[in-house]
PDB file of N, CA and C in Angstrom:
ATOM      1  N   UNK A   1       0.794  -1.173   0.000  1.00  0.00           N
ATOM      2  CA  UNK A   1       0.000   0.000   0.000  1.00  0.00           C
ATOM      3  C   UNK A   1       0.858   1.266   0.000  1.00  0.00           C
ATOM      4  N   UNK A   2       1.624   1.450   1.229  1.00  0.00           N
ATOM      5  CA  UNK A   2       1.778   2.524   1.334  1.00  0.00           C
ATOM      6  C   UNK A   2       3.772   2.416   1.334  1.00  0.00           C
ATOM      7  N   UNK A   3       4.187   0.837   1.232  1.00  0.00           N
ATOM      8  CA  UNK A   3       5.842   0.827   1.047  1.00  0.00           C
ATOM      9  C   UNK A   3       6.099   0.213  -0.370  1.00  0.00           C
ATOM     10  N   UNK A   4       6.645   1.234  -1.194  1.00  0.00           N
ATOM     11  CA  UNK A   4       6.801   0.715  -2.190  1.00  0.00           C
ATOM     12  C   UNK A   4       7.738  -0.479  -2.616  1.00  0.00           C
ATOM     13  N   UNK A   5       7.932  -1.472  -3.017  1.00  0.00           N
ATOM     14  CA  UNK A   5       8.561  -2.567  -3.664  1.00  0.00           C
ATOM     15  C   UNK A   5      10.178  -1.773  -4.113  1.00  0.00           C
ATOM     16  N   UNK A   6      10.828  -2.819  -3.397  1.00  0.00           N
ATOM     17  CA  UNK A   6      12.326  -2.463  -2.963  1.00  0.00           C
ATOM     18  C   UNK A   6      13.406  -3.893  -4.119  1.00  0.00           C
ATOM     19  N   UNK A   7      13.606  -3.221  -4.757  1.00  0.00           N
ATOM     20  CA  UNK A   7      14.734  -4.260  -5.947  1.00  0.00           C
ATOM     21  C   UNK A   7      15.849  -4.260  -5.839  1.00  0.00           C
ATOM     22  N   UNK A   8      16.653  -5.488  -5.733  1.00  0.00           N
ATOM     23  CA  UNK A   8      18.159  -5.690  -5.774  1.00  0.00           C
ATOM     24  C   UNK A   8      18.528  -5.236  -6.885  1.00  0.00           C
ATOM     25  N   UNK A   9      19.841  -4.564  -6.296  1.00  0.00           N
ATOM     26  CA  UNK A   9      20.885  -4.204  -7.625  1.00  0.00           C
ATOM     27  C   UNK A   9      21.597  -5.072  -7.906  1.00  0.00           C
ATOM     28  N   UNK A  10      22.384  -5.318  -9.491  1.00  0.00           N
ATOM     29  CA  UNK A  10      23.086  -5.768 -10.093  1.00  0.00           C
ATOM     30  C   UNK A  10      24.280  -5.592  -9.282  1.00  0.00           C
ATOM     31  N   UNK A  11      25.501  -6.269  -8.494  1.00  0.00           N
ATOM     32  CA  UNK A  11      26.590  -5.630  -8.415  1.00  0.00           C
ATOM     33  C   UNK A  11      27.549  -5.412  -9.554  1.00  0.00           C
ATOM     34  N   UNK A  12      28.498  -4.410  -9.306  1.00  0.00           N
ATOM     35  CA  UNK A  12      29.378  -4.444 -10.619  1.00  0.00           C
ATOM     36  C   UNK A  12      30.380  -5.624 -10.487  1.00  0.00           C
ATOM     37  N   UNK A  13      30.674  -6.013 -12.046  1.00  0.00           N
ATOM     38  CA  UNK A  13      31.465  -7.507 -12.332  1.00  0.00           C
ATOM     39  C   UNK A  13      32.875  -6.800 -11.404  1.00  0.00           C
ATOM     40  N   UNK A  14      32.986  -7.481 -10.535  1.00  0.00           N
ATOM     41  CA  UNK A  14      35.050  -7.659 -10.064  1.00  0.00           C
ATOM     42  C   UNK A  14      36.092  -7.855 -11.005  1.00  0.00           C
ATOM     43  N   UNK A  15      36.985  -7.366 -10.811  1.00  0.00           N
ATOM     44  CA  UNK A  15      37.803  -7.686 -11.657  1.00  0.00           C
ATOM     45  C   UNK A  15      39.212  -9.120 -11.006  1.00  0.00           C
ATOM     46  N   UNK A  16      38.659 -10.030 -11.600  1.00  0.00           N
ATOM     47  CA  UNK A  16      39.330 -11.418 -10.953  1.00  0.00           C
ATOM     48  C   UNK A  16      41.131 -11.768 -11.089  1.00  0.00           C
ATOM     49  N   UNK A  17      41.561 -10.141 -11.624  1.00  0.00           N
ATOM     50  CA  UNK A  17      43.160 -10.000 -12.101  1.00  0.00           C
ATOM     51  C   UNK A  17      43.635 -10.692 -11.087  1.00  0.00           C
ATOM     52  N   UNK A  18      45.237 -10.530 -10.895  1.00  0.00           N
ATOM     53  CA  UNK A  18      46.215 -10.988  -9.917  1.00  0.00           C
ATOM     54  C   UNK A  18      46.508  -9.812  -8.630  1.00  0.00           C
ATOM     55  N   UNK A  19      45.876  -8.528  -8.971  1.00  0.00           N
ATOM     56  CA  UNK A  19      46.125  -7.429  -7.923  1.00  0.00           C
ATOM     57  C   UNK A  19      45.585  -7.788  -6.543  1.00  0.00           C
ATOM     58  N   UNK A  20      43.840  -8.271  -7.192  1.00  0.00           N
ATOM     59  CA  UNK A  20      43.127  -7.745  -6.244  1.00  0.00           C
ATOM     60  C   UNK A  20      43.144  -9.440  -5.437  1.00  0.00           C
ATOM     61  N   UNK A  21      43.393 -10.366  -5.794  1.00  0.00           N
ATOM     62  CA  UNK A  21      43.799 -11.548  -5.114  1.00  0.00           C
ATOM     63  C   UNK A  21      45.355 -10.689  -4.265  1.00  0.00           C
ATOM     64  N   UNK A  22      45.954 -10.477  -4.258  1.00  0.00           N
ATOM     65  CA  UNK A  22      47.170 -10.081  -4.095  1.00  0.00           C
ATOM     66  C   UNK A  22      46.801  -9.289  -2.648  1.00  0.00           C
ATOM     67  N   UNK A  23      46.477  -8.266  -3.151  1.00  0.00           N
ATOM     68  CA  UNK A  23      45.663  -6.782  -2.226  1.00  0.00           C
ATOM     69  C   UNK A  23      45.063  -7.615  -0.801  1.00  0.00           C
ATOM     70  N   UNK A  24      44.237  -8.729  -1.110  1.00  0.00           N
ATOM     71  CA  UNK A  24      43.340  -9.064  -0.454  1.00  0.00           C
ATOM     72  C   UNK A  24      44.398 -10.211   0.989  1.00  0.00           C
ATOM     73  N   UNK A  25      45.233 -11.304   0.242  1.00  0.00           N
ATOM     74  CA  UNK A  25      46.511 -11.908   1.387  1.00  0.00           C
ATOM     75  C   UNK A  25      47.591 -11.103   1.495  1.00  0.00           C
ATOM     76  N   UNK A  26      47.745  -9.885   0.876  1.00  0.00           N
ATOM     77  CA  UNK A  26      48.880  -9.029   1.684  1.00  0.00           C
ATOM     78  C   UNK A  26      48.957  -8.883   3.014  1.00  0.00           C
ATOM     79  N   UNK A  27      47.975  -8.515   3.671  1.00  0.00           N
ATOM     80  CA  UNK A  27      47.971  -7.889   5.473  1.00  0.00           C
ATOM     81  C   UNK A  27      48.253  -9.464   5.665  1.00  0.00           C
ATOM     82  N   UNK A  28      48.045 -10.474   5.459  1.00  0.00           N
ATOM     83  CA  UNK A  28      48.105 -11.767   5.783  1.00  0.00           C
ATOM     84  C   UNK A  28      49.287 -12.569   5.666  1.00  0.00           C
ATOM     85  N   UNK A  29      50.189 -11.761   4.724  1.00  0.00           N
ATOM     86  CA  UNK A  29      51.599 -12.238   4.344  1.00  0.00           C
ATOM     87  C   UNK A  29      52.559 -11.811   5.103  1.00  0.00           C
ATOM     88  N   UNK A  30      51.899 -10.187   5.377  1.00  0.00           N
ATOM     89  CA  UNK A  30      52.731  -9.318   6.258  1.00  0.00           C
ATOM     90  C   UNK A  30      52.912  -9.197   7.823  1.00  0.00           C
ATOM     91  N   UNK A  31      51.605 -10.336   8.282  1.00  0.00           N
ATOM     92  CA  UNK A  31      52.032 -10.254   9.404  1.00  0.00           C
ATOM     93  C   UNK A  31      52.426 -11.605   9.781  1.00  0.00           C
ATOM     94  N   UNK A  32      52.631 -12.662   8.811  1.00  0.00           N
ATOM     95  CA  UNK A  32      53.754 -13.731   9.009  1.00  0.00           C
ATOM     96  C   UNK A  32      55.090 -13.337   8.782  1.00  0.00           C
ATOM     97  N   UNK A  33      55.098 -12.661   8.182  1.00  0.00           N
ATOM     98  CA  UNK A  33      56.701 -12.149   7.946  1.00  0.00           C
ATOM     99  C   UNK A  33      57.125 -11.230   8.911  1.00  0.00           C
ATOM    100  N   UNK A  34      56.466 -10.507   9.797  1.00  0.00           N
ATOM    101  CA  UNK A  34      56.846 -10.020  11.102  1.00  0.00           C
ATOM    102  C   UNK A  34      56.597 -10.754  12.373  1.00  0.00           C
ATOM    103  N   UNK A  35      55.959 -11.767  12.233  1.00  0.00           N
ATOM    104  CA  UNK A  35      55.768 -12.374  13.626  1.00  0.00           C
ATOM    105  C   UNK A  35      56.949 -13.862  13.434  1.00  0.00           C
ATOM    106  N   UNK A  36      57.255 -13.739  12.168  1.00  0.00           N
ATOM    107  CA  UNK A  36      58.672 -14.221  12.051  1.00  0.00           C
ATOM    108  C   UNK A  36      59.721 -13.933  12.370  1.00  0.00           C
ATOM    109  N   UNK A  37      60.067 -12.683  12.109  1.00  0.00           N
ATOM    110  CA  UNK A  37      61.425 -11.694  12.804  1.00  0.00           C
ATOM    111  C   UNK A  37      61.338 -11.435  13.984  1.00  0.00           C
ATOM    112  N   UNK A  38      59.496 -11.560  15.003  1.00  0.00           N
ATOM    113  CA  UNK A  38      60.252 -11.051  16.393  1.00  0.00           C
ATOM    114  C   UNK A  38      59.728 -12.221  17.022  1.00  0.00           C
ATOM    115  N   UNK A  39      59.539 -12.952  16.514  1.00  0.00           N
ATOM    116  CA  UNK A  39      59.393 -14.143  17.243  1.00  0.00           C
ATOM    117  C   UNK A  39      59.847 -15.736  17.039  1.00  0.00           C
ATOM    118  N   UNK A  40      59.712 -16.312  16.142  1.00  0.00           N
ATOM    119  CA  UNK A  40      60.253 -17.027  15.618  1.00  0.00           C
ATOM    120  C   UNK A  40      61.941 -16.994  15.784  1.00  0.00           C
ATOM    121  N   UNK A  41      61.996 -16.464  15.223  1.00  0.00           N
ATOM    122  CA  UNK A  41      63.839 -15.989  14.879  1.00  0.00           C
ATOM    123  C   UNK A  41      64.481 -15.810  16.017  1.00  0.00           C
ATOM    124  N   UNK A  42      64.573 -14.997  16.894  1.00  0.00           N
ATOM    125  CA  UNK A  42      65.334 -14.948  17.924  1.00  0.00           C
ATOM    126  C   UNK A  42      65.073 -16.229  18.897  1.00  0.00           C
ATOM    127  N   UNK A  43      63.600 -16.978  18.791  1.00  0.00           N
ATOM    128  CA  UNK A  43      63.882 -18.518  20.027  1.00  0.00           C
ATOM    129  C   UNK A  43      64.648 -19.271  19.271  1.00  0.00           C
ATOM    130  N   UNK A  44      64.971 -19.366  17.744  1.00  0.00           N
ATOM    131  CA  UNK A  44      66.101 -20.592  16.905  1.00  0.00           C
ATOM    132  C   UNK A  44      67.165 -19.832  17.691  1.00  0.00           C
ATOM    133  N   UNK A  45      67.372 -18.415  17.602  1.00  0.00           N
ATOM    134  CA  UNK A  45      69.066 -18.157  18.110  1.00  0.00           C
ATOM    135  C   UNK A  45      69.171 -18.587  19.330  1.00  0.00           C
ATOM    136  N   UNK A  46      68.270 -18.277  20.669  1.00  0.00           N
ATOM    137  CA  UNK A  46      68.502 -18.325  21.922  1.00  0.00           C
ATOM    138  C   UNK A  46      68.758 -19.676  21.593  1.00  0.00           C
ATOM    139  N   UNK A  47      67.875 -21.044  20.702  1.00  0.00           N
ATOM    140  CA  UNK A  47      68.096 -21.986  21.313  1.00  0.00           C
ATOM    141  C   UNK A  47      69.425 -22.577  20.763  1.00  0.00           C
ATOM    142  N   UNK A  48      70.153 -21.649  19.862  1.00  0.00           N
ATOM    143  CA  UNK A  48      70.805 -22.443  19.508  1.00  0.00           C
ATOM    144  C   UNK A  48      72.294 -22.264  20.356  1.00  0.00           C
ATOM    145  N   UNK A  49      71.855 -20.696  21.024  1.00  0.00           N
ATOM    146  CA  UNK A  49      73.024 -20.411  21.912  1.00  0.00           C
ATOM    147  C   UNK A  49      72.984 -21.420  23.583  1.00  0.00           C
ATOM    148  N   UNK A  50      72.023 -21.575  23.457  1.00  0.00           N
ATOM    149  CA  UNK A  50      71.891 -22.638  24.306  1.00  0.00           C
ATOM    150  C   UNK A  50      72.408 -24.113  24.347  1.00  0.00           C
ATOM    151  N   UNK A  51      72.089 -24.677  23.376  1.00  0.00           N
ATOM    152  CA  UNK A  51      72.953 -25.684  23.011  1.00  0.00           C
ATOM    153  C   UNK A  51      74.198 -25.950  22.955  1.00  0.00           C
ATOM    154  N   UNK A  52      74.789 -24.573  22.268  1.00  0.00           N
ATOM    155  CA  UNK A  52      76.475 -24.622  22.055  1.00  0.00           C
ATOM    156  C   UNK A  52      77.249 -24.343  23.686  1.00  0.00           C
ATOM    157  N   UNK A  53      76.598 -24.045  24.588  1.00  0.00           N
ATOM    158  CA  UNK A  53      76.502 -23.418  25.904  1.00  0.00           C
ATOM    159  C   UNK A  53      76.896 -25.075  26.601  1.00  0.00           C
ATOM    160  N   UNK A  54      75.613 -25.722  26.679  1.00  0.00           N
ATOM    161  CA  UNK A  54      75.296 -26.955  27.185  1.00  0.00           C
ATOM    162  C   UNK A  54      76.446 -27.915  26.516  1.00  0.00           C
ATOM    163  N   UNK A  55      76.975 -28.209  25.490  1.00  0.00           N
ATOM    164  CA  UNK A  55      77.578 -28.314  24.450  1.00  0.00           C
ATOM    165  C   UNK A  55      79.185 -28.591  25.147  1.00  0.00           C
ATOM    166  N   UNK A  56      79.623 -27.426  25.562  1.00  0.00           N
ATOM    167  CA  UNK A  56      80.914 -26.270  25.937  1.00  0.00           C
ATOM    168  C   UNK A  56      80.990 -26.722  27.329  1.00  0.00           C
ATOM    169  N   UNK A  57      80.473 -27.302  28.387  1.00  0.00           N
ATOM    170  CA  UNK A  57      80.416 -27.646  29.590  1.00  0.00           C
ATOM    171  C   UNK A  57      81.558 -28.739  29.664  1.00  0.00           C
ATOM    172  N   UNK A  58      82.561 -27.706  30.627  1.00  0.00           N
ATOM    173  CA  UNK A  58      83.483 -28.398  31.245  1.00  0.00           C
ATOM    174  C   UNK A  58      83.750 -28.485  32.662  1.00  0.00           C
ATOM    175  N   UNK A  59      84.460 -29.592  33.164  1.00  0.00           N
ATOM    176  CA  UNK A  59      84.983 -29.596  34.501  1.00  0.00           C
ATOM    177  C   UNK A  59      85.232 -28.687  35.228  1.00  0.00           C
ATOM    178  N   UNK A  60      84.812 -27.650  36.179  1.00  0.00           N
ATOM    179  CA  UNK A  60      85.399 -26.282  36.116  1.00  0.00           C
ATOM    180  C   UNK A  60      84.203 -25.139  36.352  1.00  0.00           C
ATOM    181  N   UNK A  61      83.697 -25.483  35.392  1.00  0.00           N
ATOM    182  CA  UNK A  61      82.683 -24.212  35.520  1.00  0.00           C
ATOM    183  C   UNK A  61      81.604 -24.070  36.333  1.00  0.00           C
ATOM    184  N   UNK A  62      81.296 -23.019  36.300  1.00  0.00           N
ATOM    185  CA  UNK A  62      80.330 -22.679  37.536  1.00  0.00           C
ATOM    186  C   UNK A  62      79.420 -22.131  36.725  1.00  0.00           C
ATOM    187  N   UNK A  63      78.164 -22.595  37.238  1.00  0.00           N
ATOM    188  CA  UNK A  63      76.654 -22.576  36.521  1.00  0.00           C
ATOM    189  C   UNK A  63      75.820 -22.382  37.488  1.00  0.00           C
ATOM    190  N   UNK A  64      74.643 -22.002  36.393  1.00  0.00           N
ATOM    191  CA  UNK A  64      73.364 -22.123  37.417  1.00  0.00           C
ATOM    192  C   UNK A  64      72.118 -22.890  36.973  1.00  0.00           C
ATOM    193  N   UNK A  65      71.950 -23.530  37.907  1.00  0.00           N
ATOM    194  CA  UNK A  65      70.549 -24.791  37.116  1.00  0.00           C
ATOM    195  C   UNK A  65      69.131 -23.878  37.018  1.00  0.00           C
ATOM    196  N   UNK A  66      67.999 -24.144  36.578  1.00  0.00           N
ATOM    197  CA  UNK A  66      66.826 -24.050  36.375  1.00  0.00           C
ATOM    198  C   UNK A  66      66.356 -23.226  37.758  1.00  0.00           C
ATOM    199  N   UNK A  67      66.520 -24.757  38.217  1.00  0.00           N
ATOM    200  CA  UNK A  67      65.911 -24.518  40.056  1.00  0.00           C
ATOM    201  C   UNK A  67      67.072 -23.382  40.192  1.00  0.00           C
ATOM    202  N   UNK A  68      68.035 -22.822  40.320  1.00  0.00           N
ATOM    203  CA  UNK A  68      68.619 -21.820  40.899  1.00  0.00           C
ATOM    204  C   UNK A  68      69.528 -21.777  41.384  1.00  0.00           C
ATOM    205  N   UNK A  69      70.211 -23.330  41.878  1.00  0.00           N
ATOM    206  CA  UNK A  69      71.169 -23.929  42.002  1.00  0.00           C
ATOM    207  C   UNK A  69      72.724 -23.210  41.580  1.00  0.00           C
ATOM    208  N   UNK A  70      73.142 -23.177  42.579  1.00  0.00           N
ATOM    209  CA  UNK A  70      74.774 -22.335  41.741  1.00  0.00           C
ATOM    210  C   UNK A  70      75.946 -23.428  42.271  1.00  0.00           C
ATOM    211  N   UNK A  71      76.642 -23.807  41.757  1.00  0.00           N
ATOM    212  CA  UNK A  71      77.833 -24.683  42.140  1.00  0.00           C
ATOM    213  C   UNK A  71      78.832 -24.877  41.056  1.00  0.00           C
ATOM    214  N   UNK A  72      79.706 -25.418  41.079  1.00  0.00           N
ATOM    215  CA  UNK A  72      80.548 -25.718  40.102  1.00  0.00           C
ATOM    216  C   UNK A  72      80.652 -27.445  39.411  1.00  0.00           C
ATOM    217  N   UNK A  73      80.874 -27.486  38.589  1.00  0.00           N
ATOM    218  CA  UNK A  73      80.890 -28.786  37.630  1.00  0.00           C
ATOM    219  C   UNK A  73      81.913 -29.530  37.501  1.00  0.00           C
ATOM    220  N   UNK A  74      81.495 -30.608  38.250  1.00  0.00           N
ATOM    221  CA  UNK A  74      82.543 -31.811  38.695  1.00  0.00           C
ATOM    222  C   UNK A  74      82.858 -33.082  37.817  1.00  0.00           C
ATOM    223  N   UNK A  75      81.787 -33.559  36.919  1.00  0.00           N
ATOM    224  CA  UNK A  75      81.585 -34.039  36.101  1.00  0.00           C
ATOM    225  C   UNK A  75      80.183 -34.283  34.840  1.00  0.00           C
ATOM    226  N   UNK A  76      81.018 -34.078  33.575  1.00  0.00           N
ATOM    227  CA  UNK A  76      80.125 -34.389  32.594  1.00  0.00           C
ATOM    228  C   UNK A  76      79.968 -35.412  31.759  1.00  0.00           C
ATOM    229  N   UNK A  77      78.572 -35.835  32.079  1.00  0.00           N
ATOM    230  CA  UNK A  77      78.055 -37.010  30.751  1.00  0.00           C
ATOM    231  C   UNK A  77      77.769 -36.754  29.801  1.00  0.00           C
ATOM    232  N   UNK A  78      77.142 -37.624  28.904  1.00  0.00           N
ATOM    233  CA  UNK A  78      76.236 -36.972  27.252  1.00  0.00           C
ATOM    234  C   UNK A  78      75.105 -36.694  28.161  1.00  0.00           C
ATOM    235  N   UNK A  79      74.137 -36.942  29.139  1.00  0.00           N
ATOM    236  CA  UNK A  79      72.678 -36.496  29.502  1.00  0.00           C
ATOM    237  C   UNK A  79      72.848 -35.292  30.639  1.00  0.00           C
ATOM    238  N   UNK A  80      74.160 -36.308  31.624  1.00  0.00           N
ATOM    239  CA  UNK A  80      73.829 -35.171  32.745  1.00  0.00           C
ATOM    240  C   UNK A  80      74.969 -34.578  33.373  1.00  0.00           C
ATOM    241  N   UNK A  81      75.077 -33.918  34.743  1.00  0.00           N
ATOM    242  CA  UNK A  81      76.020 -32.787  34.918  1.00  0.00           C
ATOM    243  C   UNK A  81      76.065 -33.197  36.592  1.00  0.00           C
ATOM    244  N   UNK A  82      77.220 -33.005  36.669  1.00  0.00           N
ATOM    245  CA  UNK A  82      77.498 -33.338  38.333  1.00  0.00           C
ATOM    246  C   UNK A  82      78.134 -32.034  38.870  1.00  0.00           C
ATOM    247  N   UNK A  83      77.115 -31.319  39.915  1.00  0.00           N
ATOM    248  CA  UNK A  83      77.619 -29.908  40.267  1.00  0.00           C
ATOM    249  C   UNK A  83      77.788 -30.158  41.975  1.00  0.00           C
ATOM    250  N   UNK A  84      79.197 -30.011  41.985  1.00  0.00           N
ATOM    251  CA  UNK A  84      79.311 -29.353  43.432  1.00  0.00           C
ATOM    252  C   UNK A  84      78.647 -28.355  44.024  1.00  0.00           C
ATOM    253  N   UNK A  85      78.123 -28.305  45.115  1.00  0.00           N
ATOM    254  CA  UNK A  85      77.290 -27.127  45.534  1.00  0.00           C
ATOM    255  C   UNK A  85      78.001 -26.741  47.136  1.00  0.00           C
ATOM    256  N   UNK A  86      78.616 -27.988  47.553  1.00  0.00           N
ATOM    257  CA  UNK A  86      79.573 -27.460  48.745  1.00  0.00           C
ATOM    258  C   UNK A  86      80.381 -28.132  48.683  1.00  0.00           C
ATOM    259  N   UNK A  87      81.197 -28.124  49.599  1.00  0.00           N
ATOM    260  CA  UNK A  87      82.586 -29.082  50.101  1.00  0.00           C
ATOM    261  C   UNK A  87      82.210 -30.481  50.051  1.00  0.00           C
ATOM    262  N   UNK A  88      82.108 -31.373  49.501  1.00  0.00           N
ATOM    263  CA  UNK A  88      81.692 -33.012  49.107  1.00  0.00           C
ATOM    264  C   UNK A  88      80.423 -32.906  49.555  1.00  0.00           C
ATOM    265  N   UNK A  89      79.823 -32.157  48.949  1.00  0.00           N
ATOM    266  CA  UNK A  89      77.948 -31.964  48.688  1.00  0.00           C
ATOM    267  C   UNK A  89      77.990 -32.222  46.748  1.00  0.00           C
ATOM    268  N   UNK A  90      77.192 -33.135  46.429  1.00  0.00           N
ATOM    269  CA  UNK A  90      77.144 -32.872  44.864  1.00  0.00           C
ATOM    270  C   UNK A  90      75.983 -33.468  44.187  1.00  0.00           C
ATOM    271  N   UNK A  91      75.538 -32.843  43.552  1.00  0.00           N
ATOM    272  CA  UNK A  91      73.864 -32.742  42.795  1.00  0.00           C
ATOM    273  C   UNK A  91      74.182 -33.593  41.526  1.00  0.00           C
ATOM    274  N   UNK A  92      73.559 -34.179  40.748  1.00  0.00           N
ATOM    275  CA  UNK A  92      73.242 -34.964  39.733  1.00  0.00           C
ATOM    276  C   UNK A  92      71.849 -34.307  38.760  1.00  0.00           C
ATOM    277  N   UNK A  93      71.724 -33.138  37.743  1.00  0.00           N
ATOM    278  CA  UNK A  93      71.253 -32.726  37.077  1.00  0.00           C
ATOM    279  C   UNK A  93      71.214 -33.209  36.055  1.00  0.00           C
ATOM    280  N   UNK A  94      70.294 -32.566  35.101  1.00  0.00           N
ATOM    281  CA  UNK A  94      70.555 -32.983  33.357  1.00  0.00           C
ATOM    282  C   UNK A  94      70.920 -32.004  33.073  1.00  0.00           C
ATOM    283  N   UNK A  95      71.740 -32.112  31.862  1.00  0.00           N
ATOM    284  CA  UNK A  95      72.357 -31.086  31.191  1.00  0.00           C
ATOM    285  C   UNK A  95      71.133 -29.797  30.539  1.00  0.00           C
ATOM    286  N   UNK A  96      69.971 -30.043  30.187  1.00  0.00           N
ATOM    287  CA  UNK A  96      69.169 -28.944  30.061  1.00  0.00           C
ATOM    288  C   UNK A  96      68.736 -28.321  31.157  1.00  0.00           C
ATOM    289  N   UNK A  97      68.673 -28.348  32.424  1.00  0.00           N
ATOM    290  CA  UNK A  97      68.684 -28.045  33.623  1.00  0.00           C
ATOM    291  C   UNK A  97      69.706 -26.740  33.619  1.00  0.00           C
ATOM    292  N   UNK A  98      70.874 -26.753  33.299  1.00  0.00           N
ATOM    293  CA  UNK A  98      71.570 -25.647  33.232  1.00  0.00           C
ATOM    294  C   UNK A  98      71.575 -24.521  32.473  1.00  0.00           C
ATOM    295  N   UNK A  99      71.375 -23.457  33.104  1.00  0.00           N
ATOM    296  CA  UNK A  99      70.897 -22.234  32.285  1.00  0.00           C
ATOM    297  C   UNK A  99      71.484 -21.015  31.940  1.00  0.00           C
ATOM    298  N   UNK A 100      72.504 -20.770  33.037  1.00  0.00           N
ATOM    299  CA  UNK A 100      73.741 -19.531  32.820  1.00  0.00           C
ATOM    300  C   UNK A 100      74.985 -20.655  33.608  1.00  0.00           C
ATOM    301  N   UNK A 101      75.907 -20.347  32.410  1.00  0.00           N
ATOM    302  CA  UNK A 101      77.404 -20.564  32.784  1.00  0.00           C
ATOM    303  C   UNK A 101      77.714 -19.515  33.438  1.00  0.00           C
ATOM    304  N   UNK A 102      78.626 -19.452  34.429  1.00  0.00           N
ATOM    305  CA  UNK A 102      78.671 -18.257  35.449  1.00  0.00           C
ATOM    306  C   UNK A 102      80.373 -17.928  34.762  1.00  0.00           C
ATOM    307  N   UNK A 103      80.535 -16.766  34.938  1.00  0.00           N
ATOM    308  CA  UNK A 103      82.590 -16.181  34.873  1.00  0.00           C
ATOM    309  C   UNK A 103      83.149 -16.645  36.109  1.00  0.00           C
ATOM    310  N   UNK A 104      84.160 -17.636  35.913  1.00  0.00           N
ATOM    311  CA  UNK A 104      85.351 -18.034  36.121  1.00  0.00           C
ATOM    312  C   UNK A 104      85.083 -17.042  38.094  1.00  0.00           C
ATOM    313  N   UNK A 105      85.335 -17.622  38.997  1.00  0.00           N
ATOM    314  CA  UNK A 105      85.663 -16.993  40.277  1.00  0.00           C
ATOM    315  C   UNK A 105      84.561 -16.069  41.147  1.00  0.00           C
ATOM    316  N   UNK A 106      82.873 -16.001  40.300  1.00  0.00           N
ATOM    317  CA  UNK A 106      81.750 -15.766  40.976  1.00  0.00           C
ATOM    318  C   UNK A 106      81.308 -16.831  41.913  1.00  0.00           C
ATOM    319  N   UNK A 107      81.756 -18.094  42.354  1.00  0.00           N
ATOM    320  CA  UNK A 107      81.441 -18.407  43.268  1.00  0.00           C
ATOM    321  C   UNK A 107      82.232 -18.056  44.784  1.00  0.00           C
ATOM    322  N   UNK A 108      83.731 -17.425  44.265  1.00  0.00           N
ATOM    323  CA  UNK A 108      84.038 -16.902  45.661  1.00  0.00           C
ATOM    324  C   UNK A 108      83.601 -15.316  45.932  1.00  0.00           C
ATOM    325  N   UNK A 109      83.026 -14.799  45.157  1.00  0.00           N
ATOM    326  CA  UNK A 109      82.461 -13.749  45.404  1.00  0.00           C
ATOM    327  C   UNK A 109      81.318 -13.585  46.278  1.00  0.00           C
ATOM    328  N   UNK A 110      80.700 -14.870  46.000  1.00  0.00           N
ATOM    329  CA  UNK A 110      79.407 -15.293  46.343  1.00  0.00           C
ATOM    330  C   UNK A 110      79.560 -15.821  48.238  1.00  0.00           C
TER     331      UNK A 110
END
């Protein structure tokens, strides 16, 4: 009566080129390629500085385990790590357990 009859429009044809495919996974490309550089990328380095770390463990050094543990390293296996922590006191860790190699003479500082 009183609402007149309401008609769909035609939309205009798209153009199905390579831009607008392009245009459309850009923001989508771009934020894999940045959540690559600040994320991705630096845990391969940490882990790899980690490894060469764990790796490098000799008789001698003074570390610190996970738990917090500070002592020096009495003996090493391929799995695990034998740290003095006092005068014939000595812990039996795994080698991923260790997390900072300490400089040479921070345990008499300590």
């Amino acid at each position: 009566m009183f609402i007149s009859n309401a008609y769909a429009q035609t939309a205009p044809a798209a153009d199905p080129g390579l831009m607008g495919s392009l245009t459309t996974f850009l923001p989508l490309i771009l934020m894999f390629v940045v959540m690559y550089f600040l994320m991705i990328r630096p845990q391969q380095k940490r882990q790899r500085e980690m490894k060469a770390m764990m790796e490098a463990l000799t008789k001698g050094d003074e570390v610190v385990t996970a738990g917090g543990i500070v002592g020096r390293v009495s003996k090493v296996t391929d799995a695990f790590v034998t740290i003095e922590v006092a005068a014939g006191t000595e812990i039996l860790v795994q080698k991923n357990a260790v997390t900072t190699l300490l400089p040479k003479g921070t345990l008499k500082a300590l």
